[in-house]
N, C-alpha and C. Protein backbone atom coordinates (compact mmCIF):
# COMPACT_ATOMS: atom_id res chain seq x y z
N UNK A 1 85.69 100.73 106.24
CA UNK A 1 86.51 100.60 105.04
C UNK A 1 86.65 101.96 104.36
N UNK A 2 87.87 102.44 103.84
CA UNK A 2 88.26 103.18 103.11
C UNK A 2 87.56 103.30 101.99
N UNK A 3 86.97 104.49 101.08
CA UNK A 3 86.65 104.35 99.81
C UNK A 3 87.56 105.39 99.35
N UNK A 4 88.42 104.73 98.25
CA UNK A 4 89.42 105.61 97.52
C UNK A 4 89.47 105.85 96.32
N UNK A 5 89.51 107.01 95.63
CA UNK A 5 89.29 107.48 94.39
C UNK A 5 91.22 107.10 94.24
N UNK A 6 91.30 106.53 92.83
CA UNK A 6 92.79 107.34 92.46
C UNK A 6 92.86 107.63 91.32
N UNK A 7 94.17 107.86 90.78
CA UNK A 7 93.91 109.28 89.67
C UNK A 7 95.61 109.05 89.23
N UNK A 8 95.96 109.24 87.56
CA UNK A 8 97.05 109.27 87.52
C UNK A 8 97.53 109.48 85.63
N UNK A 9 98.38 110.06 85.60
CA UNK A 9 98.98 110.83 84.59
C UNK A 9 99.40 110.01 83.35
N UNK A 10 99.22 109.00 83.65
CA UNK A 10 99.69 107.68 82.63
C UNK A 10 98.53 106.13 82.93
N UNK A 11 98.29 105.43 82.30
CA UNK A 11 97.80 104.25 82.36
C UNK A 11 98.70 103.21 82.45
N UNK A 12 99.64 102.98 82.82
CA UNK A 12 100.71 102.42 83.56
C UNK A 12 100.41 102.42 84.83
N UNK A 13 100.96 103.88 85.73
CA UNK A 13 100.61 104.09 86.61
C UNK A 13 99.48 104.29 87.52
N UNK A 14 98.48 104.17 86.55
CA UNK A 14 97.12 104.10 87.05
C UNK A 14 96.58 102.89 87.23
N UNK A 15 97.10 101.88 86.52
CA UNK A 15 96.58 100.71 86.59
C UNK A 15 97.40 100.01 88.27
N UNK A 16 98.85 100.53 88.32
CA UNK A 16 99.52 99.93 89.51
C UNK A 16 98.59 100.96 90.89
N UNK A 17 98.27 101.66 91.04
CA UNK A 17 97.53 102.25 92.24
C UNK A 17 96.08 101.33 92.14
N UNK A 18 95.30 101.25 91.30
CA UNK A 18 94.40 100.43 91.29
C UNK A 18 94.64 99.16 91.62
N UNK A 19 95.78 98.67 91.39
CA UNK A 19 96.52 97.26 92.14
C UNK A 19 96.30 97.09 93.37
N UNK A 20 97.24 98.62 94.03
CA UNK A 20 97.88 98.61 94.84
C UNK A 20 96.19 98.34 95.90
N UNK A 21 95.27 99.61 95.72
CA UNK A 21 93.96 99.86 96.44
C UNK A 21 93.50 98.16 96.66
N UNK A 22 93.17 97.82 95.38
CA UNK A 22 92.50 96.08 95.55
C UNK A 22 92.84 95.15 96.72
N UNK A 23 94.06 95.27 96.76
CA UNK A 23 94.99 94.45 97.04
C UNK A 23 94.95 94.31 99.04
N UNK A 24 94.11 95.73 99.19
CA UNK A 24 94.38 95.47 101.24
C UNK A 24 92.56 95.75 101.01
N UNK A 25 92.94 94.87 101.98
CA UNK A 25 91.18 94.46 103.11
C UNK A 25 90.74 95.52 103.42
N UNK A 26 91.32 96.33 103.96
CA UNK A 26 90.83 97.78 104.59
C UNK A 26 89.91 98.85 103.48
N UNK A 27 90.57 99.03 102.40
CA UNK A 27 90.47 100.07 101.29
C UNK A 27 89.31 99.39 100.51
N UNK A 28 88.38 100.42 99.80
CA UNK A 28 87.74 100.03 98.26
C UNK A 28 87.81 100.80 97.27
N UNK A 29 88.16 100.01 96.36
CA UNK A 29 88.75 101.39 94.83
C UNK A 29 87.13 101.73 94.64
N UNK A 30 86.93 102.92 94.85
CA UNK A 30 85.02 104.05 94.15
C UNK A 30 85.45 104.04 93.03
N UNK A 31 86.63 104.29 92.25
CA UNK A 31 86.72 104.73 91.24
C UNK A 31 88.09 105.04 91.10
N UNK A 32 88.04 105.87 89.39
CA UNK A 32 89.62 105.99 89.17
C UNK A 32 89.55 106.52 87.86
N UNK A 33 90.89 107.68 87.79
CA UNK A 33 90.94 108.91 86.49
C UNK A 33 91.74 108.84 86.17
N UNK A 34 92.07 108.59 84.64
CA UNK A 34 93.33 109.12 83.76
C UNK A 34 93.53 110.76 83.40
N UNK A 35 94.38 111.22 84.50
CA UNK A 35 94.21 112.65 83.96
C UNK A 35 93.13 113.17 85.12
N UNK A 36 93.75 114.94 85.39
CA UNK A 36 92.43 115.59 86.25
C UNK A 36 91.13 116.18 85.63
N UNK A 37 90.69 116.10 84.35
CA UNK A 37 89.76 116.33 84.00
C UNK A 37 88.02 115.60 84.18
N UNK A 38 87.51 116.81 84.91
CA UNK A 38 85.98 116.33 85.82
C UNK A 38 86.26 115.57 87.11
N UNK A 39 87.88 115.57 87.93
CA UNK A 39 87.93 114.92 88.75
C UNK A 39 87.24 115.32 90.40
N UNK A 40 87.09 116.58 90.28
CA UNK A 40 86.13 116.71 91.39
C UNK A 40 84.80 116.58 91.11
N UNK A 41 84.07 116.54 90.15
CA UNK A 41 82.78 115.93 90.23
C UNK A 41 82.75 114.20 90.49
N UNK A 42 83.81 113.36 90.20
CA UNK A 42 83.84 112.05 90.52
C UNK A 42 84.00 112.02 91.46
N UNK A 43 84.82 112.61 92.09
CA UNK A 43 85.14 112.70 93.57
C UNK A 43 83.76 112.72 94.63
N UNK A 44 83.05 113.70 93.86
CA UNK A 44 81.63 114.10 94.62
C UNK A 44 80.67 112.81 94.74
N UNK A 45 80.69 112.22 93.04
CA UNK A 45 79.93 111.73 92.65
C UNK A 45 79.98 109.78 93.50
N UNK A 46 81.18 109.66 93.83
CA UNK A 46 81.50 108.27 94.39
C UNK A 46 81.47 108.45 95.85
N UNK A 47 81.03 109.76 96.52
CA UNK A 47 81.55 109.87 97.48
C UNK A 47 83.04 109.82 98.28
N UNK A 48 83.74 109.41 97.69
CA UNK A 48 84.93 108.90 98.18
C UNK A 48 85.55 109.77 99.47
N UNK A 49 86.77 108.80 100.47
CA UNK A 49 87.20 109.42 101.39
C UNK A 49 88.51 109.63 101.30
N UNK A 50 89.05 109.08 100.31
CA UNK A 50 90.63 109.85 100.15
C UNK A 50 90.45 109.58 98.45
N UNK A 51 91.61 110.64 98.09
CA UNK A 51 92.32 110.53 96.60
C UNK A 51 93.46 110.24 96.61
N UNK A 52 94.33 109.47 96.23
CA UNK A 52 95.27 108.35 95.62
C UNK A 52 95.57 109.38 94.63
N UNK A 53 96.65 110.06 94.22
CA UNK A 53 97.17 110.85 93.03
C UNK A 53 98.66 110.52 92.98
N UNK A 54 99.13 110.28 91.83
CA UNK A 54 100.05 110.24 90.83
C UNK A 54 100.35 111.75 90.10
N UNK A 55 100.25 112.81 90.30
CA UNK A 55 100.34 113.49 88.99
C UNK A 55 101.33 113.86 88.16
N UNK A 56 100.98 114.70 87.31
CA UNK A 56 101.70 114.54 86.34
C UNK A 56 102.79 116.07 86.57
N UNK A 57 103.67 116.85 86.55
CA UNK A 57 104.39 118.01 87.05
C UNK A 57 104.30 119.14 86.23
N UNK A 58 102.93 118.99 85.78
CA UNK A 58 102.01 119.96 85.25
C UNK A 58 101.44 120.59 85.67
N UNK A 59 100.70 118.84 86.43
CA UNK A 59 99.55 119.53 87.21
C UNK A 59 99.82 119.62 88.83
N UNK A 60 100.81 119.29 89.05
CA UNK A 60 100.92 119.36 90.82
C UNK A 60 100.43 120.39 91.38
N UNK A 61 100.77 121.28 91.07
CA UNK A 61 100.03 122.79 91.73
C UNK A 61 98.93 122.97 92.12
N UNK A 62 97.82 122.67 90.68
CA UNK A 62 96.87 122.35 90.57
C UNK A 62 96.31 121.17 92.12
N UNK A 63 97.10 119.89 92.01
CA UNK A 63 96.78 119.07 92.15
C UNK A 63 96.71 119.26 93.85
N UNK A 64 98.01 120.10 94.09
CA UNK A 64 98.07 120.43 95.79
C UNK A 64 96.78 121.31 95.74
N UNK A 65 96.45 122.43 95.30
CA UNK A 65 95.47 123.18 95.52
C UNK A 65 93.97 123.37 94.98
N UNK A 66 93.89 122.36 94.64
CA UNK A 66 92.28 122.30 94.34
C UNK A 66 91.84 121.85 95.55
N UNK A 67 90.65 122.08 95.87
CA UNK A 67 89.47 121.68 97.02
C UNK A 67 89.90 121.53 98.36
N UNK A 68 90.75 122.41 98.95
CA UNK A 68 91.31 122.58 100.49
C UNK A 68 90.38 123.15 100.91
N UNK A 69 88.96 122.83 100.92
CA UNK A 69 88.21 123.42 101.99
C UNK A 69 88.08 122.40 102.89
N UNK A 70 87.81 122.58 104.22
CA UNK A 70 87.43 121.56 105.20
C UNK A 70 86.70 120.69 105.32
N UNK A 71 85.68 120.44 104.20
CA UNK A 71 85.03 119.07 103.73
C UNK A 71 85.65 118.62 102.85
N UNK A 72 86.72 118.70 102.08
CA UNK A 72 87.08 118.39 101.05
C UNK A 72 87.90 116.81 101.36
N UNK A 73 88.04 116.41 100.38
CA UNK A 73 88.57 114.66 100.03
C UNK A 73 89.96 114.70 99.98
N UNK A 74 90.25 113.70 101.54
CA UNK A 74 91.58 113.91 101.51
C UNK A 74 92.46 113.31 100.81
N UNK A 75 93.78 113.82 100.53
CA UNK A 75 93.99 113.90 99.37
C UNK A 75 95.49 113.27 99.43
N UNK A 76 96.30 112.09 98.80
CA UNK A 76 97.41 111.07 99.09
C UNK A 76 98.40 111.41 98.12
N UNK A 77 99.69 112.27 97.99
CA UNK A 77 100.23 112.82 96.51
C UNK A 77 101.32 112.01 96.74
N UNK A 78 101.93 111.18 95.60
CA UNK A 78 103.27 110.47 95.08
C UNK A 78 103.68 111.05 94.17
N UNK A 79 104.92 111.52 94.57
CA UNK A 79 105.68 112.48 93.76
C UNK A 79 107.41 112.01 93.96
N UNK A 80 108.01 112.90 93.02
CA UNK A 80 109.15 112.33 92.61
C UNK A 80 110.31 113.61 93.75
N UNK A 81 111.66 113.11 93.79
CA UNK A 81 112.07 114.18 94.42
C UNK A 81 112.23 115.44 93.88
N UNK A 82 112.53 115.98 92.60
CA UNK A 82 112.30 116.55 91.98
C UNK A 82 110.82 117.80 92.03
N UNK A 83 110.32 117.04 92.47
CA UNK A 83 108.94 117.59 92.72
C UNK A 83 108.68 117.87 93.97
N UNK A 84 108.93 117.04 95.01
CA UNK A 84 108.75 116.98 96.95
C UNK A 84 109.13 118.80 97.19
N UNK A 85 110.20 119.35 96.62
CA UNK A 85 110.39 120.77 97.23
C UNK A 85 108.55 121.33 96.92
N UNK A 86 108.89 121.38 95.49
CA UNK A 86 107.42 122.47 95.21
C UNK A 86 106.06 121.81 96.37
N UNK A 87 105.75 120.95 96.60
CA UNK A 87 104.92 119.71 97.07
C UNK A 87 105.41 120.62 98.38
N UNK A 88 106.25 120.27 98.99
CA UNK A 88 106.24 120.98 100.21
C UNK A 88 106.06 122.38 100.43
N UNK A 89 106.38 122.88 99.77
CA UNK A 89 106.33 124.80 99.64
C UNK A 89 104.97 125.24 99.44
N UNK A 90 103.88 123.88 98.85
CA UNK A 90 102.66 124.12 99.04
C UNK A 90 101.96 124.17 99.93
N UNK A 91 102.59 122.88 100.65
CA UNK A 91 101.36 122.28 101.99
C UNK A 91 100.86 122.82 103.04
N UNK A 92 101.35 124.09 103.04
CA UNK A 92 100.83 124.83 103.71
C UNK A 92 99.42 125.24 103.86
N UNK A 93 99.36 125.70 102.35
CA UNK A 93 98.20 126.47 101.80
C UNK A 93 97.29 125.68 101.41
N UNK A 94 97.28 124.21 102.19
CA UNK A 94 96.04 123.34 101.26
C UNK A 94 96.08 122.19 102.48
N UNK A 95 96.34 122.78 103.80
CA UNK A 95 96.39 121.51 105.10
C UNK A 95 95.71 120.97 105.74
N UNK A 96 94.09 121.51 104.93
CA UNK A 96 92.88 121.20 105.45
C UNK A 96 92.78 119.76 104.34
N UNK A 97 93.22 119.72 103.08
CA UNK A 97 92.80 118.67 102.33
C UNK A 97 94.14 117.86 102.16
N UNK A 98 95.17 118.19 102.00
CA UNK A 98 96.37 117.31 101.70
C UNK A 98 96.71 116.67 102.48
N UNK A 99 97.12 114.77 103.10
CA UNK A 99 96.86 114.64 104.06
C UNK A 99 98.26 113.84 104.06
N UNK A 100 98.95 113.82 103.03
CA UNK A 100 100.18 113.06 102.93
C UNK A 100 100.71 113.13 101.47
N UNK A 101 101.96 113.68 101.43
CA UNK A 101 103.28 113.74 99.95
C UNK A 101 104.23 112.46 100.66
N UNK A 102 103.86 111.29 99.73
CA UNK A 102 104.86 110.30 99.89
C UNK A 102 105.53 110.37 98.53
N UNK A 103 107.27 109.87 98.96
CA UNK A 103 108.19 109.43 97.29
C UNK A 103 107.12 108.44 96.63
N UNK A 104 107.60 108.53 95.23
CA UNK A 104 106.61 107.88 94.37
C UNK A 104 107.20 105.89 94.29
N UNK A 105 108.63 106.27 95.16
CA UNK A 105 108.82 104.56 95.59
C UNK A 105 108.76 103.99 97.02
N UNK A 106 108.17 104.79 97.56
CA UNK A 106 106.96 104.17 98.48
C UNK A 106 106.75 102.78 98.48
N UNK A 107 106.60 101.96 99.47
CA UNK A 107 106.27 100.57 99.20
C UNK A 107 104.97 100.67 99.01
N UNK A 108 104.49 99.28 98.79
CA UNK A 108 103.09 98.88 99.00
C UNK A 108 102.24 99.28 99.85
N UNK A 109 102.82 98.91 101.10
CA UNK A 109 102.61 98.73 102.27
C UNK A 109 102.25 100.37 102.83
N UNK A 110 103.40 100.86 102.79
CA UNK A 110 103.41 102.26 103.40
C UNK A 110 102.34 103.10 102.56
N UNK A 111 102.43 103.26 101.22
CA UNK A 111 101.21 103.59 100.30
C UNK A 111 99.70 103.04 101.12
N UNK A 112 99.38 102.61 101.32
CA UNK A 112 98.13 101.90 101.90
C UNK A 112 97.64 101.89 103.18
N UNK A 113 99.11 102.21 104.30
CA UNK A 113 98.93 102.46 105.28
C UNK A 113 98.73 103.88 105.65
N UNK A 114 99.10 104.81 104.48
CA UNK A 114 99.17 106.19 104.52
C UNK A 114 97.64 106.91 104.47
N UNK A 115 97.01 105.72 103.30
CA UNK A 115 95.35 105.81 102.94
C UNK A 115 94.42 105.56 103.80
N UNK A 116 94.62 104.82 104.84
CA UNK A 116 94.21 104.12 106.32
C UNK A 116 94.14 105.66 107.07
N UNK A 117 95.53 106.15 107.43
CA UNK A 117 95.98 107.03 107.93
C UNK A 117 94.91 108.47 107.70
N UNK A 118 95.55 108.64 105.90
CA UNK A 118 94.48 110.32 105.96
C UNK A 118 92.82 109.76 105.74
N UNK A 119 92.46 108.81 105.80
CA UNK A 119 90.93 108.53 106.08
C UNK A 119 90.51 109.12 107.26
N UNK A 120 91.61 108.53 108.08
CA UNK A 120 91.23 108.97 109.78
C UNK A 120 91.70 110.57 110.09
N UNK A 121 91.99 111.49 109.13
CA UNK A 121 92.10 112.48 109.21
C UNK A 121 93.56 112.74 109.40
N UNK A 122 94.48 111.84 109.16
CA UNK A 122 95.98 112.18 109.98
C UNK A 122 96.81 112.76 109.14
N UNK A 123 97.37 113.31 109.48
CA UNK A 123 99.04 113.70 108.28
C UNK A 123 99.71 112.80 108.48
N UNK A 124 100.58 111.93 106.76
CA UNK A 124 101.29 111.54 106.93
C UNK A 124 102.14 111.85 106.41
N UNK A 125 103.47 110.95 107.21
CA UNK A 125 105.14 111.89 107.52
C UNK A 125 105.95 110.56 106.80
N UNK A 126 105.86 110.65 105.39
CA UNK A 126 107.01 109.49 105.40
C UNK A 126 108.41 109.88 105.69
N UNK A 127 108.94 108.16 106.26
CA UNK A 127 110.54 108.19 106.76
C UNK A 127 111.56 109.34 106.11
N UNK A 128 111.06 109.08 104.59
CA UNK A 128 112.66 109.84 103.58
C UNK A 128 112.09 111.02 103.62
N UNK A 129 111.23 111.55 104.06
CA UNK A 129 110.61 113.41 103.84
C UNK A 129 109.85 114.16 105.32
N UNK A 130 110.08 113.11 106.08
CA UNK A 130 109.62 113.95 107.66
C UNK A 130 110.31 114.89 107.73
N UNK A 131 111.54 114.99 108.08
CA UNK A 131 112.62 116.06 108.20
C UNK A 131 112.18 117.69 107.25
N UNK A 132 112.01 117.19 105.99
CA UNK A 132 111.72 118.16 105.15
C UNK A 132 110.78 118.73 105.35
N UNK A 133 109.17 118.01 105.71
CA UNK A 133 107.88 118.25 105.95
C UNK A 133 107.82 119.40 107.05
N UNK A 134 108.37 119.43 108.37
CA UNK A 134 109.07 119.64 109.52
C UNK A 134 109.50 121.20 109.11
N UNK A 135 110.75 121.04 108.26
CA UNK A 135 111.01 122.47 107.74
C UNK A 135 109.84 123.06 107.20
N UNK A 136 109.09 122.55 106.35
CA UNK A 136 108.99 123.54 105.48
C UNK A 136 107.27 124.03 106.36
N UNK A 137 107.15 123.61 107.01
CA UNK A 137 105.80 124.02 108.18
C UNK A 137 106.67 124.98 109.11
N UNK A 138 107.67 124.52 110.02
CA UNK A 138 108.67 125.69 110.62
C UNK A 138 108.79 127.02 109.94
N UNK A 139 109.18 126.64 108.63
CA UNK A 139 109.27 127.75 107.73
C UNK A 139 108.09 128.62 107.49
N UNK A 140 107.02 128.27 107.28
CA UNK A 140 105.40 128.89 107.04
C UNK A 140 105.18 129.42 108.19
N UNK A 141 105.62 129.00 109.18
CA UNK A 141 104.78 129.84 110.51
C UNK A 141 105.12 130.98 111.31
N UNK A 142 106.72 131.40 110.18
CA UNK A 142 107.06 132.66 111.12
C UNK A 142 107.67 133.63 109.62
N UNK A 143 107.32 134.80 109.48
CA UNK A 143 108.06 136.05 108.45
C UNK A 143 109.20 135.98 108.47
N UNK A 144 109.91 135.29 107.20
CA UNK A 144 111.71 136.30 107.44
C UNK A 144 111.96 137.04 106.95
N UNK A 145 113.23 137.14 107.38
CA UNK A 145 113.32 138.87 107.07
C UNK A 145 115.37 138.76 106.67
N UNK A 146 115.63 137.33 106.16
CA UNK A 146 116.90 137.41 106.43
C UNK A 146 117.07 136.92 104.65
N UNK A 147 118.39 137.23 104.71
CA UNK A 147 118.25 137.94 102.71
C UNK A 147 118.60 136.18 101.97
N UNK A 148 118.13 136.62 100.71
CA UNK A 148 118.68 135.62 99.95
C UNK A 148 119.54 134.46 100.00
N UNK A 149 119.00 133.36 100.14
CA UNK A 149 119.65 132.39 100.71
C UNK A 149 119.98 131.56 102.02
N UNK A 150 119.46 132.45 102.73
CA UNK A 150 120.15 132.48 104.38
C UNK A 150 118.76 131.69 104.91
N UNK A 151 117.78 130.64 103.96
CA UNK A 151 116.80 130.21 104.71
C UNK A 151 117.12 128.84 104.80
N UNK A 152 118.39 128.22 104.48
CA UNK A 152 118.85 126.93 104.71
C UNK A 152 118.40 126.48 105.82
N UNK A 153 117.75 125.15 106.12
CA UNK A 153 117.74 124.75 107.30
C UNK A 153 118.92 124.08 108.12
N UNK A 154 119.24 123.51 109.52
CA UNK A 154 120.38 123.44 110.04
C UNK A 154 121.04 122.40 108.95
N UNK A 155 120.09 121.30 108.78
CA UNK A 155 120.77 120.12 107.99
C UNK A 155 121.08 120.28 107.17
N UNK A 156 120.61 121.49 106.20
CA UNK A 156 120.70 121.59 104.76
C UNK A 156 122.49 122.21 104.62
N UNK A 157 122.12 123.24 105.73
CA UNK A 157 124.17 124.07 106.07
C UNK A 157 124.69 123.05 106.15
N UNK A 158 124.65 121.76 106.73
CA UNK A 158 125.70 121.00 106.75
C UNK A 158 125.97 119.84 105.66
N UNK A 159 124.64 119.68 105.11
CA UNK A 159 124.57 119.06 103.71
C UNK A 159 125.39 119.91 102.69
N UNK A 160 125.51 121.12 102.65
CA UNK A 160 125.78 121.89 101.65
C UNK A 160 127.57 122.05 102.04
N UNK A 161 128.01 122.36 103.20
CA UNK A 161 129.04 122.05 103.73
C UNK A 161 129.73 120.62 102.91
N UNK A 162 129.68 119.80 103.34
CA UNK A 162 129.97 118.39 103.02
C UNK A 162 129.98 118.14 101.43
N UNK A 163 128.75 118.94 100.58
CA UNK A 163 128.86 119.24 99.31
C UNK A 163 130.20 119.48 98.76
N UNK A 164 130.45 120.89 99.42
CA UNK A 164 131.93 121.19 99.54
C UNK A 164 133.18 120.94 99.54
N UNK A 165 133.28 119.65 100.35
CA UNK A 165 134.24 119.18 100.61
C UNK A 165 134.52 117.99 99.53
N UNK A 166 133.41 117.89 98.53
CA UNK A 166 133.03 116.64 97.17
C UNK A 166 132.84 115.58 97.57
N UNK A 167 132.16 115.51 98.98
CA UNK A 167 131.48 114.27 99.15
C UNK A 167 130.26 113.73 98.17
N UNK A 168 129.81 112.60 98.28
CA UNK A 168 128.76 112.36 97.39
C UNK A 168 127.30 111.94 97.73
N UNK A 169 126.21 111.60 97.53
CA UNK A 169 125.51 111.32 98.43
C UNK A 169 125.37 110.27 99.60
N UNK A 170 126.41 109.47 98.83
CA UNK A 170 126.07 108.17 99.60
C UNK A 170 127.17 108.20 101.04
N UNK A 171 127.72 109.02 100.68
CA UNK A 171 128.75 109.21 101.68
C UNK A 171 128.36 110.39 102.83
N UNK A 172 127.68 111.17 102.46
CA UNK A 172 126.96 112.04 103.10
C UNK A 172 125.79 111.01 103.96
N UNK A 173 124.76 110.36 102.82
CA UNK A 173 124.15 109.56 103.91
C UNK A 173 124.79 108.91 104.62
N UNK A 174 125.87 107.96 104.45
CA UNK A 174 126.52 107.02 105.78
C UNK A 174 126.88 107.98 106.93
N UNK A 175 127.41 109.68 106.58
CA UNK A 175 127.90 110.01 107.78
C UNK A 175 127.05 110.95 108.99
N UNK A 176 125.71 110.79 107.94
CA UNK A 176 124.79 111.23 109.35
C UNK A 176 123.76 110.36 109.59
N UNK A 177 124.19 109.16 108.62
CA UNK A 177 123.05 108.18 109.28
C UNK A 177 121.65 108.36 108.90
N UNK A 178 121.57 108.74 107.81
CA UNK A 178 120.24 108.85 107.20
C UNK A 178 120.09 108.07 105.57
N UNK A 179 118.98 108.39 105.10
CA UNK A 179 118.98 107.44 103.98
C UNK A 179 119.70 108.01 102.26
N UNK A 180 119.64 107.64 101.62
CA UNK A 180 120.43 108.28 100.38
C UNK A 180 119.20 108.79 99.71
N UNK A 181 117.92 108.66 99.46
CA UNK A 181 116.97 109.41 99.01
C UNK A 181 116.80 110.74 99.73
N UNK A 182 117.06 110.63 101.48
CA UNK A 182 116.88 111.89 101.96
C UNK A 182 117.74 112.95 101.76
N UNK A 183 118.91 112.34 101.61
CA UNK A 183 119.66 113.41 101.27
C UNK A 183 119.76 113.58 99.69
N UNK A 184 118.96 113.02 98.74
CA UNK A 184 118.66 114.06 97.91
C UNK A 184 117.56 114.94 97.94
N UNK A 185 116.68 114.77 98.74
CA UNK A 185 115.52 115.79 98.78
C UNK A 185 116.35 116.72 99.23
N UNK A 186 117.30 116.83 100.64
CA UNK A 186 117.76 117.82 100.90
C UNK A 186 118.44 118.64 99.61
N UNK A 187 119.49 118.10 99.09
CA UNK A 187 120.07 118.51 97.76
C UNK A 187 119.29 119.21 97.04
N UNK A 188 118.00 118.47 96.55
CA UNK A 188 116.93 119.45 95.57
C UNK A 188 116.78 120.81 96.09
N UNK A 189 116.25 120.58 97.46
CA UNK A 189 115.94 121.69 98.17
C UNK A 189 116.71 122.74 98.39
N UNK A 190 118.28 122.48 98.81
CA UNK A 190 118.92 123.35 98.40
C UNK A 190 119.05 124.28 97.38
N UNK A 191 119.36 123.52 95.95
CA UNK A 191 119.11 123.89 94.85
C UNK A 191 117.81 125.12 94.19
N UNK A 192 116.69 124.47 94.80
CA UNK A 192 115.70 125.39 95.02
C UNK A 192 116.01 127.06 95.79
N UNK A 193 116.87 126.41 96.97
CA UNK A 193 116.73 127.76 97.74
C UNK A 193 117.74 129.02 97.40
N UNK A 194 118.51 127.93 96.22
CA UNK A 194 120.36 128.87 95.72
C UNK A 194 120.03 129.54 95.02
N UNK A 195 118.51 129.12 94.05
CA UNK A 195 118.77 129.12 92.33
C UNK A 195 119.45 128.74 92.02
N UNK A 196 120.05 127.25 91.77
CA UNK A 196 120.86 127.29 91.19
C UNK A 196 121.00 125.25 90.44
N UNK A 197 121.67 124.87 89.32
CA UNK A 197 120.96 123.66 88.88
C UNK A 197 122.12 122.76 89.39
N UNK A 198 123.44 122.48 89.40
CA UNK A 198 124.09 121.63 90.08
C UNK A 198 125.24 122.31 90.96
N UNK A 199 125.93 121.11 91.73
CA UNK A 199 126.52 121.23 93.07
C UNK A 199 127.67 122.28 92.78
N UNK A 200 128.61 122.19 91.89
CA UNK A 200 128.96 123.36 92.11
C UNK A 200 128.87 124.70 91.70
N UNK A 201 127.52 124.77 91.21
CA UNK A 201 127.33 126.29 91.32
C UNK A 201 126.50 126.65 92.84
N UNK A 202 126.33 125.46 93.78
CA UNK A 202 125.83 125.74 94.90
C UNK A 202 126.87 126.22 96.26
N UNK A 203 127.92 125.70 95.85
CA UNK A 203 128.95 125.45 96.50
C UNK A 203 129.80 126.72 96.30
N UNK A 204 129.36 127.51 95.14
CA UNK A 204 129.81 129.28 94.41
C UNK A 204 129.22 129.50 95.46
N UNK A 205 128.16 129.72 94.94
CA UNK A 205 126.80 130.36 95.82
C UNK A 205 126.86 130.32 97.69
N UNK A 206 126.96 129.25 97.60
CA UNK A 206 126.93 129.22 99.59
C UNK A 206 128.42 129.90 100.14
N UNK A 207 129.53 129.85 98.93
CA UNK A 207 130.44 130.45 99.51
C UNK A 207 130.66 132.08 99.74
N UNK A 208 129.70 132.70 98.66
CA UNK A 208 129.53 133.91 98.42
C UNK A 208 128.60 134.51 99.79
N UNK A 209 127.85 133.79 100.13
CA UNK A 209 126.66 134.13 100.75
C UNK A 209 127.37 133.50 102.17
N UNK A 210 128.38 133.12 102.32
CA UNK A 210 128.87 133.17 103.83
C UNK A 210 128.46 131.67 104.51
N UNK A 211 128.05 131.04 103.44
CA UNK A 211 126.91 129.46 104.23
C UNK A 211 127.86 128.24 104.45
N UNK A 212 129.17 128.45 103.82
CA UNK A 212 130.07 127.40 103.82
C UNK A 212 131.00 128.10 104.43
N UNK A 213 131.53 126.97 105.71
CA UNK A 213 132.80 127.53 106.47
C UNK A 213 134.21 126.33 106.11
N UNK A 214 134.96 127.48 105.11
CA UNK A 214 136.18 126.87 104.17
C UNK A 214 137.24 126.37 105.46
């Protein structure tokens, strides 16, 4: 059986992860924090084998990079899309302890199966953010050297393309067959990689920089 610490930025949301833990045969809630304060001594102190986190987009940083040493408590982050870029741009630097960034509407199911999962040491890849996960490890493992902007991944050029043309998301998802949450992570991500806060100042931007073929 699983022993799972969880942890979360509101008492709302803390009370639904404590739900969620109760609720499968496999898992046992050790414990549980409003807020990261003294949370690695509880951590220590319950023993626990994964952390269940909610946080708050304060503390994510924090939250990706505390205790990535190779004994450390692996660690389950629900985050919003909004947040999944930074979340990914981390995971690099913390891949000994982070063992899965799922959306924060995650089912039940998949939440719990994910906790199963990094117990046994695994990374998990949810459906709406594999693709992204994928990049942004591709991305970590080699130096570029190519200028501003030009680190789009293939999908993202053609997401950003299609941008272009004033498609919308949902129409973008029907035409490559993917889900409408994924293609806003892609979107965020873009955004991230333009500087820039909506579509058409991305759509300036990618045209300046040669990324959109008019």
């Amino acid at each position: 059986m699983v022993k799972v610490f969880v942890c979360a930025n509101s008492s709302v949301e803390l009370a639904r992860l404590e739900a969620l833990v109760r609720s499968s045969l496999s898992l046992r809630l050790v414990g549980s924090s409003l807020g990261r304060e003294g949370l690695d001594q509880q951590l220590a102190d319950t023993q626990s084998d994964v952390l269940l986190e909610r946080p708050s987009h304060v503390d994510l940083a924090e939250s990706i990079a505390s205790d990535s040493g190779p004994q450390a408590v692996a660690r389950v982050l629900l985050v919003n899309e909004q947040e999944l870029s930074e979340a990914l741009a981390l995971i690099q630097t913390v891949h000994s302890s982070l063992r899965g960034v799922l959306p924060n509407w995650a089912s039940q199911r998949e939440i719990q199966t994910a906790i199963e999962a990094a117990g046994a040491g695994l990374l998990v890849l949810h459906p709406d953010v594999a693709e992204l996960v994928v990049t942004a490890f591709s991305s970590s493992s080699r130096v570029s050297s190519t200028p501003f902007g030009q680190q789009l991944s293939p999908r993202e050029g053609e997401i950003l393309n299609m941008l272009a043309t004033g498609l919308g998301n949902k129409e973008i998802a029907w035409r490559l067959k993917i889900s409408e949450h994924t293609v806003k992570f892609h979107v965020t991500s873009i955004f991230n990689k333009l500087n820039v806060s909506n579509r058409a100042e991305a759509v300036a931007v990618g045209v300046r920089l040669g990324l959109i073929t008019l």
